[in-house]
C-alpha atoms as a PDB file:
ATOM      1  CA  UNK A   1      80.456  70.651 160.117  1.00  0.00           C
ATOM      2  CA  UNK A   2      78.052  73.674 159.580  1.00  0.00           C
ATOM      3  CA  UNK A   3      74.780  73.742 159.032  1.00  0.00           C
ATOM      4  CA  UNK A   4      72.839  76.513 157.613  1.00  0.00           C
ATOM      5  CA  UNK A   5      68.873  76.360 158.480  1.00  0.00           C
ATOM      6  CA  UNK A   6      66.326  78.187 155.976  1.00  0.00           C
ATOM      7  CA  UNK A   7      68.942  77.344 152.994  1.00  0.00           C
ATOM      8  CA  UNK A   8      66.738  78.103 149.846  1.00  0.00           C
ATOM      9  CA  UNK A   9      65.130  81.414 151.752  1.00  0.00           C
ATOM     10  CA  UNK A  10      67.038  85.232 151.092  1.00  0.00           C
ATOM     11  CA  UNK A  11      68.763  85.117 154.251  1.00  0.00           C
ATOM     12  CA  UNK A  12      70.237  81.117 154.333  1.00  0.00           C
ATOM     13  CA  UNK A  13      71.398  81.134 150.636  1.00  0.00           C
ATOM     14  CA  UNK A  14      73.436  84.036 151.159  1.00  0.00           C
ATOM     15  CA  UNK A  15      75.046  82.712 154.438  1.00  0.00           C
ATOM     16  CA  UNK A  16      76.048  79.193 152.306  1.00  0.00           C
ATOM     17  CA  UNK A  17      77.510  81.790 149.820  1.00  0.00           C
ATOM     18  CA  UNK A  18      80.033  83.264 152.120  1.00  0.00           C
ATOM     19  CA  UNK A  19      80.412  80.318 153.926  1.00  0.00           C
ATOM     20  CA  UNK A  20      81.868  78.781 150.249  1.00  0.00           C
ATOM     21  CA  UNK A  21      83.856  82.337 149.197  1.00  0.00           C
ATOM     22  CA  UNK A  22      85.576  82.401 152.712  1.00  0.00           C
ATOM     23  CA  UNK A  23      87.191  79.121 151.413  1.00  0.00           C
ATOM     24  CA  UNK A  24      84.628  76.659 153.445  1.00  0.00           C
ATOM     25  CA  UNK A  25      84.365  73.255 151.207  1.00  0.00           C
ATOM     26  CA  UNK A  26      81.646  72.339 150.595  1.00  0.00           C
ATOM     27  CA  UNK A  27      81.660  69.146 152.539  1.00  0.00           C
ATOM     28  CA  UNK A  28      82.175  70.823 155.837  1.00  0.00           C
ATOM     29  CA  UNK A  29      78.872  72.512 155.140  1.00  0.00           C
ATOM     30  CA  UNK A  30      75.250  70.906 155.470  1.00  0.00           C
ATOM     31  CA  UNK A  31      71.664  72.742 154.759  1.00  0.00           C
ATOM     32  CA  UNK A  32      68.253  71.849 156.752  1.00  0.00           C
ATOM     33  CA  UNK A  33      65.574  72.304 154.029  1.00  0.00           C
ATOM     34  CA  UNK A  34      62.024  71.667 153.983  1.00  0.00           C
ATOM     35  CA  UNK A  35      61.872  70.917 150.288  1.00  0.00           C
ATOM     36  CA  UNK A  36      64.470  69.294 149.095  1.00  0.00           C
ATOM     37  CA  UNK A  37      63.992  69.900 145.252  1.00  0.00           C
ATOM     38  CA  UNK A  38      64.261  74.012 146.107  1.00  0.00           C
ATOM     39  CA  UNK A  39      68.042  73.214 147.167  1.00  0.00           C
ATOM     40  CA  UNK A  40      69.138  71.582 143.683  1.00  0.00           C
ATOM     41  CA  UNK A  41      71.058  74.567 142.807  1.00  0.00           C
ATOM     42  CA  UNK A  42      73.439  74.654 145.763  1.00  0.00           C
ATOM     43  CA  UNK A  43      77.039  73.718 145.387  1.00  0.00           C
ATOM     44  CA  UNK A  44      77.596  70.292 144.697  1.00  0.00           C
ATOM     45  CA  UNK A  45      79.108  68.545 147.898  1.00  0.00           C
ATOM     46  CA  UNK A  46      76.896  70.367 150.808  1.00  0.00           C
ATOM     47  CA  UNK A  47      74.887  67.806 152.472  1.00  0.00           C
ATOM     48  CA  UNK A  48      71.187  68.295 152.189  1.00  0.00           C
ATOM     49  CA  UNK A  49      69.177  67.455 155.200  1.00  0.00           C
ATOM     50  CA  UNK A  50      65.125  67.320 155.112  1.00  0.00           C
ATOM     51  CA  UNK A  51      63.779  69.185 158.469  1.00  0.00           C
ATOM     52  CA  UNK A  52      61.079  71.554 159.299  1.00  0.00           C
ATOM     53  CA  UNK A  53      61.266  73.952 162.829  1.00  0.00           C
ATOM     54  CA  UNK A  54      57.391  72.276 163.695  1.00  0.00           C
ATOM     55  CA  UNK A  55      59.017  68.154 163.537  1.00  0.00           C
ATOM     56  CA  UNK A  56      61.347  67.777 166.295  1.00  0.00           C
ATOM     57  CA  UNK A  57      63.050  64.328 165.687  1.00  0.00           C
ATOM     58  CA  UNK A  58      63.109  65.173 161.783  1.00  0.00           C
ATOM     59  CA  UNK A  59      65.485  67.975 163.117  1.00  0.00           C
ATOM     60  CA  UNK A  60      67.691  66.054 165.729  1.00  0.00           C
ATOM     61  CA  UNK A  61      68.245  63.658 163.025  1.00  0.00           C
ATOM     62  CA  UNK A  62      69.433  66.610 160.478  1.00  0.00           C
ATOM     63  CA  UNK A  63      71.426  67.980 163.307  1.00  0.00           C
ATOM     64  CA  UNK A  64      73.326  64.939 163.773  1.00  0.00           C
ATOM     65  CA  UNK A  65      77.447  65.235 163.421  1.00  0.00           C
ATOM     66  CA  UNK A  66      77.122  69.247 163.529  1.00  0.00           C
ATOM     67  CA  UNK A  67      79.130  71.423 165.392  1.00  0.00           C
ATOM     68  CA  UNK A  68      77.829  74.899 164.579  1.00  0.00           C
ATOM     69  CA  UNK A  69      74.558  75.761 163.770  1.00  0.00           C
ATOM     70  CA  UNK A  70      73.097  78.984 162.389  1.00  0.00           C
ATOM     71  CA  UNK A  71      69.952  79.169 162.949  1.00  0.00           C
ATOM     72  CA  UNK A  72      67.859  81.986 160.865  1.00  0.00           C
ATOM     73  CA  UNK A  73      64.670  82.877 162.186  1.00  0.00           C
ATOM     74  CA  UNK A  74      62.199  81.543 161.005  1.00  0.00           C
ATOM     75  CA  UNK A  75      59.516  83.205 158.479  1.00  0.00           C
ATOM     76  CA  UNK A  76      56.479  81.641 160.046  1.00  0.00           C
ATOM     77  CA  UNK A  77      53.484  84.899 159.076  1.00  0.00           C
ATOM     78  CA  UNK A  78      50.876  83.272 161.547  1.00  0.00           C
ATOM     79  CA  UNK A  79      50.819  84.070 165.198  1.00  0.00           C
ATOM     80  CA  UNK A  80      54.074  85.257 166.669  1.00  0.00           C
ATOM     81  CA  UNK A  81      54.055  82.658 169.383  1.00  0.00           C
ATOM     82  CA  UNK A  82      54.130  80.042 166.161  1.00  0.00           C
ATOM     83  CA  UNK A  83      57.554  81.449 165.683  1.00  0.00           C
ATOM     84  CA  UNK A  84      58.628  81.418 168.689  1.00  0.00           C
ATOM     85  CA  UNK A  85      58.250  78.022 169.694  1.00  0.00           C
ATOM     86  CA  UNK A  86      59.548  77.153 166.058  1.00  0.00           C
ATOM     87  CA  UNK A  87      62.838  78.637 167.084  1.00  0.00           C
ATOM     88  CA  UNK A  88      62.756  76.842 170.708  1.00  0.00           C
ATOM     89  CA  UNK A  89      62.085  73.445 169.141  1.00  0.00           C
ATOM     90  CA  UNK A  90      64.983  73.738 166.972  1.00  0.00           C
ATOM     91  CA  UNK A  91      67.152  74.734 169.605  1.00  0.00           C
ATOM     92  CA  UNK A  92      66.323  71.939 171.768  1.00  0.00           C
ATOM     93  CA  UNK A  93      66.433  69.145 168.817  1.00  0.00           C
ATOM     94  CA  UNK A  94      70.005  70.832 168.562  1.00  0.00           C
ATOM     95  CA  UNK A  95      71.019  70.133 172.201  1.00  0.00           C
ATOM     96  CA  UNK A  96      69.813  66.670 171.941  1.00  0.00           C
ATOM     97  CA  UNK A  97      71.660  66.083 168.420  1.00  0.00           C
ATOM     98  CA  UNK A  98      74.894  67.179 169.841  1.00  0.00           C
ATOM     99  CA  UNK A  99      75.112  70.458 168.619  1.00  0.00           C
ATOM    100  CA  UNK A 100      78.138  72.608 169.897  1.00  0.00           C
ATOM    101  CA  UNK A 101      77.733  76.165 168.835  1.00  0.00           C
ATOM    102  CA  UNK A 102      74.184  78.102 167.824  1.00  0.00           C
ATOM    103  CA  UNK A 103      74.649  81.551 166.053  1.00  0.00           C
ATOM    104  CA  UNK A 104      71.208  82.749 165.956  1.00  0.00           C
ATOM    105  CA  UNK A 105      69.279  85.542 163.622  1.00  0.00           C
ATOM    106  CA  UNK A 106      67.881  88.139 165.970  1.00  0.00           C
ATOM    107  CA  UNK A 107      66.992  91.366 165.818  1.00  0.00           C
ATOM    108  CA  UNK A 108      67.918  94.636 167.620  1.00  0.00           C
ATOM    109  CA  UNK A 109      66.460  96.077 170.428  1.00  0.00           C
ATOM    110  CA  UNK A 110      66.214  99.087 171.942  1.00  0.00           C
ATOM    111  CA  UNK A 111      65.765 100.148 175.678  1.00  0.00           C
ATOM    112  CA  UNK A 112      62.262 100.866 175.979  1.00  0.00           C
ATOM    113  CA  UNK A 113      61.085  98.826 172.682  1.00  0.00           C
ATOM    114  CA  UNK A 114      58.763  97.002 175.292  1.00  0.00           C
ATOM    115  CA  UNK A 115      56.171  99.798 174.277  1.00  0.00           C
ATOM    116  CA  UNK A 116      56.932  99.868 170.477  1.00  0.00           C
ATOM    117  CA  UNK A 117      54.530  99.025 167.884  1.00  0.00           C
ATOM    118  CA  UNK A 118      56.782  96.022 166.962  1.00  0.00           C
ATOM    119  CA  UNK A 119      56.970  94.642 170.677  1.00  0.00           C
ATOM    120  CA  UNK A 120      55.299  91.317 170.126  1.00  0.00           C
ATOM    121  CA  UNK A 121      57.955  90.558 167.222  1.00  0.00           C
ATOM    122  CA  UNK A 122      61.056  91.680 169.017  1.00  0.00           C
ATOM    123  CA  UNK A 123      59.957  89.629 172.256  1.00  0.00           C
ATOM    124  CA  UNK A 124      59.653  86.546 170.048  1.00  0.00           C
ATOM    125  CA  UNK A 125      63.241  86.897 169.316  1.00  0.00           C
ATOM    126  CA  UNK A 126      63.824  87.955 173.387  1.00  0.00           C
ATOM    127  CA  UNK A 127      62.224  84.738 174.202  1.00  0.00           C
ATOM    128  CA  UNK A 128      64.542  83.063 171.781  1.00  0.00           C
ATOM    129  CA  UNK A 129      67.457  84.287 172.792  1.00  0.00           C
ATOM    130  CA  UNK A 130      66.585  83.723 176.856  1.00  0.00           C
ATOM    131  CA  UNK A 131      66.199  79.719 175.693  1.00  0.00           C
ATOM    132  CA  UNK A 132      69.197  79.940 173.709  1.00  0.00           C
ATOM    133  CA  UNK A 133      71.314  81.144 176.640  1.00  0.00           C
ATOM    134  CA  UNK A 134      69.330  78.655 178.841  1.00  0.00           C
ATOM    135  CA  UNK A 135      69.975  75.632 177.026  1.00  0.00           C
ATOM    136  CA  UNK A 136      73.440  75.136 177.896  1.00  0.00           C
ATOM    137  CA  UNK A 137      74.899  75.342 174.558  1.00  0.00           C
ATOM    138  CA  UNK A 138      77.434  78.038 173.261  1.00  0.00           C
ATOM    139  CA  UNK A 139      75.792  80.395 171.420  1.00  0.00           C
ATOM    140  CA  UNK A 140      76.344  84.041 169.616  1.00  0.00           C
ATOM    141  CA  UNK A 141      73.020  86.249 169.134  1.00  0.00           C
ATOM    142  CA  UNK A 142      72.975  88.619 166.000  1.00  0.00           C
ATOM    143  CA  UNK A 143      70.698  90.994 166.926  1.00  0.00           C
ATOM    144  CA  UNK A 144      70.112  92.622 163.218  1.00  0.00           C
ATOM    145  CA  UNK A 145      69.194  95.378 162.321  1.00  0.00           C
ATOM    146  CA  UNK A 146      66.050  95.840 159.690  1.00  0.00           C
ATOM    147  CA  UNK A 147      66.739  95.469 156.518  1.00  0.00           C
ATOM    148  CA  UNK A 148      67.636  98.297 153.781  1.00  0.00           C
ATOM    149  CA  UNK A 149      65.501  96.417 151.124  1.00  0.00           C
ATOM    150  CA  UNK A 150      62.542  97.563 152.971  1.00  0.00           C
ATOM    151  CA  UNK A 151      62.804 100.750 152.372  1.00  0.00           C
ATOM    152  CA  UNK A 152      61.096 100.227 148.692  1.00  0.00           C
ATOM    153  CA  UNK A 153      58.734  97.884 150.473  1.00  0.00           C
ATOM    154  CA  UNK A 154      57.000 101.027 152.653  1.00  0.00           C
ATOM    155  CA  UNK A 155      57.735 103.983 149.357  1.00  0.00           C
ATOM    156  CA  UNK A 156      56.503 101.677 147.320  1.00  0.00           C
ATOM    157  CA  UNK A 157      57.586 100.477 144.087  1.00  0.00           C
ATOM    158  CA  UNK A 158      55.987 103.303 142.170  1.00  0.00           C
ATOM    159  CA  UNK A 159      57.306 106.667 143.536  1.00  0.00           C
ATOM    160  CA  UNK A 160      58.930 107.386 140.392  1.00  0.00           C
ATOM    161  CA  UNK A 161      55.504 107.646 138.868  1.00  0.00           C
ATOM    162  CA  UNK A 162      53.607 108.964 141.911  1.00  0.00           C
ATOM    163  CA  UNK A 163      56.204 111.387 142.890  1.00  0.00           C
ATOM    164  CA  UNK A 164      55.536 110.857 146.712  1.00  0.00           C
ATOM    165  CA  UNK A 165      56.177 108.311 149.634  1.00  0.00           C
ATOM    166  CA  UNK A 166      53.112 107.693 151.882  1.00  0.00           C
ATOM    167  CA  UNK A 167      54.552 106.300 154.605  1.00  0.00           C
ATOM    168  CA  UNK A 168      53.539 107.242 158.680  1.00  0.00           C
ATOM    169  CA  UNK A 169      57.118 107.093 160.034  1.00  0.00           C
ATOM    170  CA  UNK A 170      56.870 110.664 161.019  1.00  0.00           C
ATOM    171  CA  UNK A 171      60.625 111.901 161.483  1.00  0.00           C
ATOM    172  CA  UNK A 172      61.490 108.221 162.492  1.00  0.00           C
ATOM    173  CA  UNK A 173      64.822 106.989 161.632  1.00  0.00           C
ATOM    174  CA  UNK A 174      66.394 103.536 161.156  1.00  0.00           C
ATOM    175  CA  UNK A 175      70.400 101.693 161.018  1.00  0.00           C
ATOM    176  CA  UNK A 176      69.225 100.089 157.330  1.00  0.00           C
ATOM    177  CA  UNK A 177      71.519  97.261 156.664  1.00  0.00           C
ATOM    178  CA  UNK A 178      71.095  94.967 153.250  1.00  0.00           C
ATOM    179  CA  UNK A 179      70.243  91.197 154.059  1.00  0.00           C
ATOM    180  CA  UNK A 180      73.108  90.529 152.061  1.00  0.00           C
ATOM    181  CA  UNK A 181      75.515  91.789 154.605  1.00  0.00           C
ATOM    182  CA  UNK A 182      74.046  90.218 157.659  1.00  0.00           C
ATOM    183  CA  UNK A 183      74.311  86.911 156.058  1.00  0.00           C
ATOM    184  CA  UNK A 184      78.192  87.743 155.322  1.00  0.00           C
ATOM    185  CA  UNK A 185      78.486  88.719 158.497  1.00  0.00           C
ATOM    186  CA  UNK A 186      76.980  85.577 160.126  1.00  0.00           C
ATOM    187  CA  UNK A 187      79.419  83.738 157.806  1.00  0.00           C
ATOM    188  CA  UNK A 188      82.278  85.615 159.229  1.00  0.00           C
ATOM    189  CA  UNK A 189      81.188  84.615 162.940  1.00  0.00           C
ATOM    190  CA  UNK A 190      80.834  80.562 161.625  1.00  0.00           C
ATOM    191  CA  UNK A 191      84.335  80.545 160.789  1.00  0.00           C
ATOM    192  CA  UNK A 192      86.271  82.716 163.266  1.00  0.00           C
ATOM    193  CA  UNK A 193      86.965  82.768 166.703  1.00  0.00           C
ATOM    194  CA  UNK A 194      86.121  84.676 169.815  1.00  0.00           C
ATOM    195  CA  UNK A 195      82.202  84.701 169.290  1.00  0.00           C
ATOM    196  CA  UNK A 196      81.317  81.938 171.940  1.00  0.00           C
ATOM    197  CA  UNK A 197      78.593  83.231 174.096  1.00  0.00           C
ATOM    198  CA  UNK A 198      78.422  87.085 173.130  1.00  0.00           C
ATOM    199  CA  UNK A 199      75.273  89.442 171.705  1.00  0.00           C
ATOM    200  CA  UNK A 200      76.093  91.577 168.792  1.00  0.00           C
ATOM    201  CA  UNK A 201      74.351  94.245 167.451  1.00  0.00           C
ATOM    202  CA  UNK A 202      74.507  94.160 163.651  1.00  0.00           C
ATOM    203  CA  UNK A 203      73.026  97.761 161.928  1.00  0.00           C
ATOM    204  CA  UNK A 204      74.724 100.819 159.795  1.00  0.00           C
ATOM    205  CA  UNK A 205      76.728 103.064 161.332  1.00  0.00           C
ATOM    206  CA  UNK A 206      74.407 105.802 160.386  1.00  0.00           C
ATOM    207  CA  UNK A 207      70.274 106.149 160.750  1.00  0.00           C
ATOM    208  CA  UNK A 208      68.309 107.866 158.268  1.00  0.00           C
ATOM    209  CA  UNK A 209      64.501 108.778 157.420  1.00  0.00           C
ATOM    210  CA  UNK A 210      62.034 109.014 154.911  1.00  0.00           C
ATOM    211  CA  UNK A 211      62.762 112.729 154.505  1.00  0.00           C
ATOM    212  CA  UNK A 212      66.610 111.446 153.716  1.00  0.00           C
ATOM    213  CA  UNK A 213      64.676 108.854 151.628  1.00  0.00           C
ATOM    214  CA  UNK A 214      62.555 111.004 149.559  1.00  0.00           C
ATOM    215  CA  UNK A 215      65.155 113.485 149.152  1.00  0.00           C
ATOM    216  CA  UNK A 216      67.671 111.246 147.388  1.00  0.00           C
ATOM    217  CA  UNK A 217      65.562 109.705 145.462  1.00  0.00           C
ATOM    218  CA  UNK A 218      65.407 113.170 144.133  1.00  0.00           C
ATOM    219  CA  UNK A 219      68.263 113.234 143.438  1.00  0.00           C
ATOM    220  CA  UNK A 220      68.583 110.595 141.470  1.00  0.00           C
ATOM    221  CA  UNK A 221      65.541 110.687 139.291  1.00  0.00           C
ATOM    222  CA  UNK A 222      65.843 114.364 138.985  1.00  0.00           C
ATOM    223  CA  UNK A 223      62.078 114.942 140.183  1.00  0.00           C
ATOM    224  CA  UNK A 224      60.795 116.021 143.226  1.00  0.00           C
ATOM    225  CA  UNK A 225      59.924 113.072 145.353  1.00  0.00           C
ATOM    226  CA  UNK A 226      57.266 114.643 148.355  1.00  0.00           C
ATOM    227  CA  UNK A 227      57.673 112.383 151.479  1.00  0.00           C
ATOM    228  CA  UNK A 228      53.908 112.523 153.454  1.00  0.00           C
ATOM    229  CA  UNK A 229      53.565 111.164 157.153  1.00  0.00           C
ATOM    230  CA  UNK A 230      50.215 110.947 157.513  1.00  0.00           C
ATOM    231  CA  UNK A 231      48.119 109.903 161.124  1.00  0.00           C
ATOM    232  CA  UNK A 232      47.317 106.308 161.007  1.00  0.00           C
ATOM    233  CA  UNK A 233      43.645 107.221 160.443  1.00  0.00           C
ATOM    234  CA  UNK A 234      43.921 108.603 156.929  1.00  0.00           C
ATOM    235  CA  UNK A 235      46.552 106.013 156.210  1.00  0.00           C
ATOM    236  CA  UNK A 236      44.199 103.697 156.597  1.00  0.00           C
ATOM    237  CA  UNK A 237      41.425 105.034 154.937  1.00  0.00           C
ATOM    238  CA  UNK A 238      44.019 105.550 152.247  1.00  0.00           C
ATOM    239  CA  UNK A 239      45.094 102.493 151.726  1.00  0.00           C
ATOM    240  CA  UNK A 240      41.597 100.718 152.144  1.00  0.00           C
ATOM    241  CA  UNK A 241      40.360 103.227 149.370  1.00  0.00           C
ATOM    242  CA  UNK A 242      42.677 101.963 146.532  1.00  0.00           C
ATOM    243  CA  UNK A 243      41.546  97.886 147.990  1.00  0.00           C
ATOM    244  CA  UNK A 244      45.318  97.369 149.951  1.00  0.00           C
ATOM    245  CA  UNK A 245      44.718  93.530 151.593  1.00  0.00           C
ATOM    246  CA  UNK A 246      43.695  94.362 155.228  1.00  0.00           C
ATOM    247  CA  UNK A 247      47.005  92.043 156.400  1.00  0.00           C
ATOM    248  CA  UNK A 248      49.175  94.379 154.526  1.00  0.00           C
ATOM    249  CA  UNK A 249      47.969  97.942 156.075  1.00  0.00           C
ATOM    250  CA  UNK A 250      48.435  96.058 159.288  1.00  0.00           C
ATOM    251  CA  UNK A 251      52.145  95.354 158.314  1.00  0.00           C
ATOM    252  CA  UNK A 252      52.501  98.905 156.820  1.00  0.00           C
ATOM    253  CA  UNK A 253      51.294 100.630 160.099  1.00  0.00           C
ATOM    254  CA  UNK A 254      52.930  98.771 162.692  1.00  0.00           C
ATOM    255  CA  UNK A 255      56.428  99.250 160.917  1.00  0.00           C
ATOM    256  CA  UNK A 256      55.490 103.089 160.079  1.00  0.00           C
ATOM    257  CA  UNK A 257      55.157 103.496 163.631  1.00  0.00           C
ATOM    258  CA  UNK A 258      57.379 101.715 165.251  1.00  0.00           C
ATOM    259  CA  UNK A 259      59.589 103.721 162.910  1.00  0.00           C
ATOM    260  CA  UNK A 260      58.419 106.689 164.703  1.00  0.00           C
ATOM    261  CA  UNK A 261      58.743 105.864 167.956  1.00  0.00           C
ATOM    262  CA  UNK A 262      62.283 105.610 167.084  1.00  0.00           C
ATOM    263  CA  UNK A 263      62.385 101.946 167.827  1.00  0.00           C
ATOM    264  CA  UNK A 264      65.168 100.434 164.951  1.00  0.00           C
ATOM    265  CA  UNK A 265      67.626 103.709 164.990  1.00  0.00           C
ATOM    266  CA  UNK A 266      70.849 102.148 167.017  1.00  0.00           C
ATOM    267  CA  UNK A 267      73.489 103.065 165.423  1.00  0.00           C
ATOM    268  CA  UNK A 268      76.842 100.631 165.801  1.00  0.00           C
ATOM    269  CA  UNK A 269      80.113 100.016 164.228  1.00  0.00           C
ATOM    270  CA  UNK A 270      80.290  96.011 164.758  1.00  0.00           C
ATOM    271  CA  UNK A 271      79.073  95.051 161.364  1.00  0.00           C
ATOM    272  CA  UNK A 272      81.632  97.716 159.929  1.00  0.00           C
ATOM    273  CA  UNK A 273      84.552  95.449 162.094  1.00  0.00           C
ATOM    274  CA  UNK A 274      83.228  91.994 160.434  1.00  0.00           C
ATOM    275  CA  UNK A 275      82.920  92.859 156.835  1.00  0.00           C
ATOM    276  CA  UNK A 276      86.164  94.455 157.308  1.00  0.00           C
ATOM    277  CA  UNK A 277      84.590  98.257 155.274  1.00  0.00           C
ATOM    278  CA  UNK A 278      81.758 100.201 155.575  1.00  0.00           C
ATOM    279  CA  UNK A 279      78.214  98.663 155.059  1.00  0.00           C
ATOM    280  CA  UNK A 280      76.343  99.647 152.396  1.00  0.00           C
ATOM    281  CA  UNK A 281      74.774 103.040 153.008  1.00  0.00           C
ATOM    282  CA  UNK A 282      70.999 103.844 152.092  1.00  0.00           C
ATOM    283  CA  UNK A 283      72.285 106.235 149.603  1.00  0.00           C
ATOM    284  CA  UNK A 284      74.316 103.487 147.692  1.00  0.00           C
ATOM    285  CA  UNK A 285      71.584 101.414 148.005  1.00  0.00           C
ATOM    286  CA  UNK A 286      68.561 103.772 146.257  1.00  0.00           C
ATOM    287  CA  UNK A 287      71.291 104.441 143.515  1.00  0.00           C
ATOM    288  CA  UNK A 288      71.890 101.040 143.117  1.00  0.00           C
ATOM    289  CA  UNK A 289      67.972 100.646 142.917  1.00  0.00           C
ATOM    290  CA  UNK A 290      67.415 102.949 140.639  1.00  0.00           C
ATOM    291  CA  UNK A 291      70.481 102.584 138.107  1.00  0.00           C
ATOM    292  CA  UNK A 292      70.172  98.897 137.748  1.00  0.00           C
END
């Protein structure tokens, strides 16, 4: 039996999708959900199981009779430390249930990312994985790389009417991957062999920047797209001018710069070796965007 954690979120649903196109029935596979009425629209057959990453024995009784268990990270948005404990509760209600096998959503790390503007996030998923390997249990870390749909998130969905991206990545690049692919990709670990106890890094093969970004778009729309990098001062002041929340200029800042201190750029070809082809590239996925 597999269970899939975070089942009605982007990430889970997607994993349960591969999970049934790489032939899995349905009955081998069983979701953890924290509202069960969300999960109504998954195949008929997977076992739905009520648990939350804050109730402990709600989760060792979901875990019960499961051999592998991905675990996706939770999306907890209060303090890191919140998350992180999330993810170590789960882990140890798995030990206790009987669990065999964790595959767990992480992300990728750099040497040197101790000093990054995303530290505190990326040593919530350290201090994951360190209990993960601790616990005794098999395990297989994805470390994944950040996701290709942000990309619109930080130009915002407007450039083709404000001809510009306002972003303070600097020259910054980063090994964009869609969620989509990560999710097939943790599928592909479920159900094959030769994972137990081994860290993966999961990102393109290639890292690009805003310039790349603005320049494409371009392309596509046939308008000059200007890409500005402004200091975090006048982004600020910026953003605060045309009433952005304060939480979101927080988000947009800390991701512009980590993007510039070159924090999410490791390039690697492991994805490319699961999904058996190329990952999407952030040129296929801006024409996609646009030309849907």
């Amino acid at each position: 039996m597999i269970l899939v954690t975070g089942a009605t979120g982007p990430f889970g649903s997607k994993a349960v999708e591969h999970l049934l196109k790489k032939g899995v029935e349905s009955s081998a596979i069983a979701v953890l959900v924290r509202d069960s009425n969300k999960a109504k629209d998954l195949e008929k057959g997977i076992a739905i199981r009520k648990g939350d990453y804050t109730d402990h024995s709600s989760m060792v009784k979901a875990f019960t009779g499961v051999d592998k268990l991905l675990l996706v990270s939770s999306n907890n948005r209060e303090a890191i430390e919140n998350r992180t404990q999330q993810h170590k509760n789960a882990i140890n209600a798995a030990k206790e249930a009987g669990v065999k096998h964790i595959v767990y959503t992480s992300f990728v790390r750099k040497p040197g990312s101790e000093e990054s503007a995303i530290a505190d996030f990326q040593n919530s998923h350290l201090e994951t994985e360190k209990h993960l390997v601790n616990s005794g249990l098999d395990y297989t870390i994805l470390q994944n790389g950040i996701y290709a749909e942000m990309i619109m998130a930080f130009s915002g969905d407007k450039v083709a009417g404000t001809k510009s991206i306002l972003f303070p990545a600097g020259e910054g690049k980063a090994s964009w991957v869609l969620r989509e692919e990560l999710a097939e990709a943790a599928a592909h670990v479920l159900i094959t062999e030769g994972h137990k106890n081994k860290i993966y890094t999961l990102t393109n093969s290639e890292a690009v920047g805003f310039e790349f970004v603005a320049q494409h778009i371009s392309d596509i729309l046939g308008k000059e797209i200007e890409y500005k990098s402004p200091g975090i001062n006048e982004f600020n002041a910026i953003l605060q001018k045309a009433n952005v929340p304060e939480m979101y200029i927080n988000m947009l800042t800390m991701w512009g710069t980590a993007l510039k201190q070159q924090a999410m750029d490791k390039e690697d070809d492991t994805l490319a070796g699961f999904l058996r082809r190329e990952p999407t590239s952030v040129r296929q996925y801006l024409e996609n965007y646009f030309r849907k």
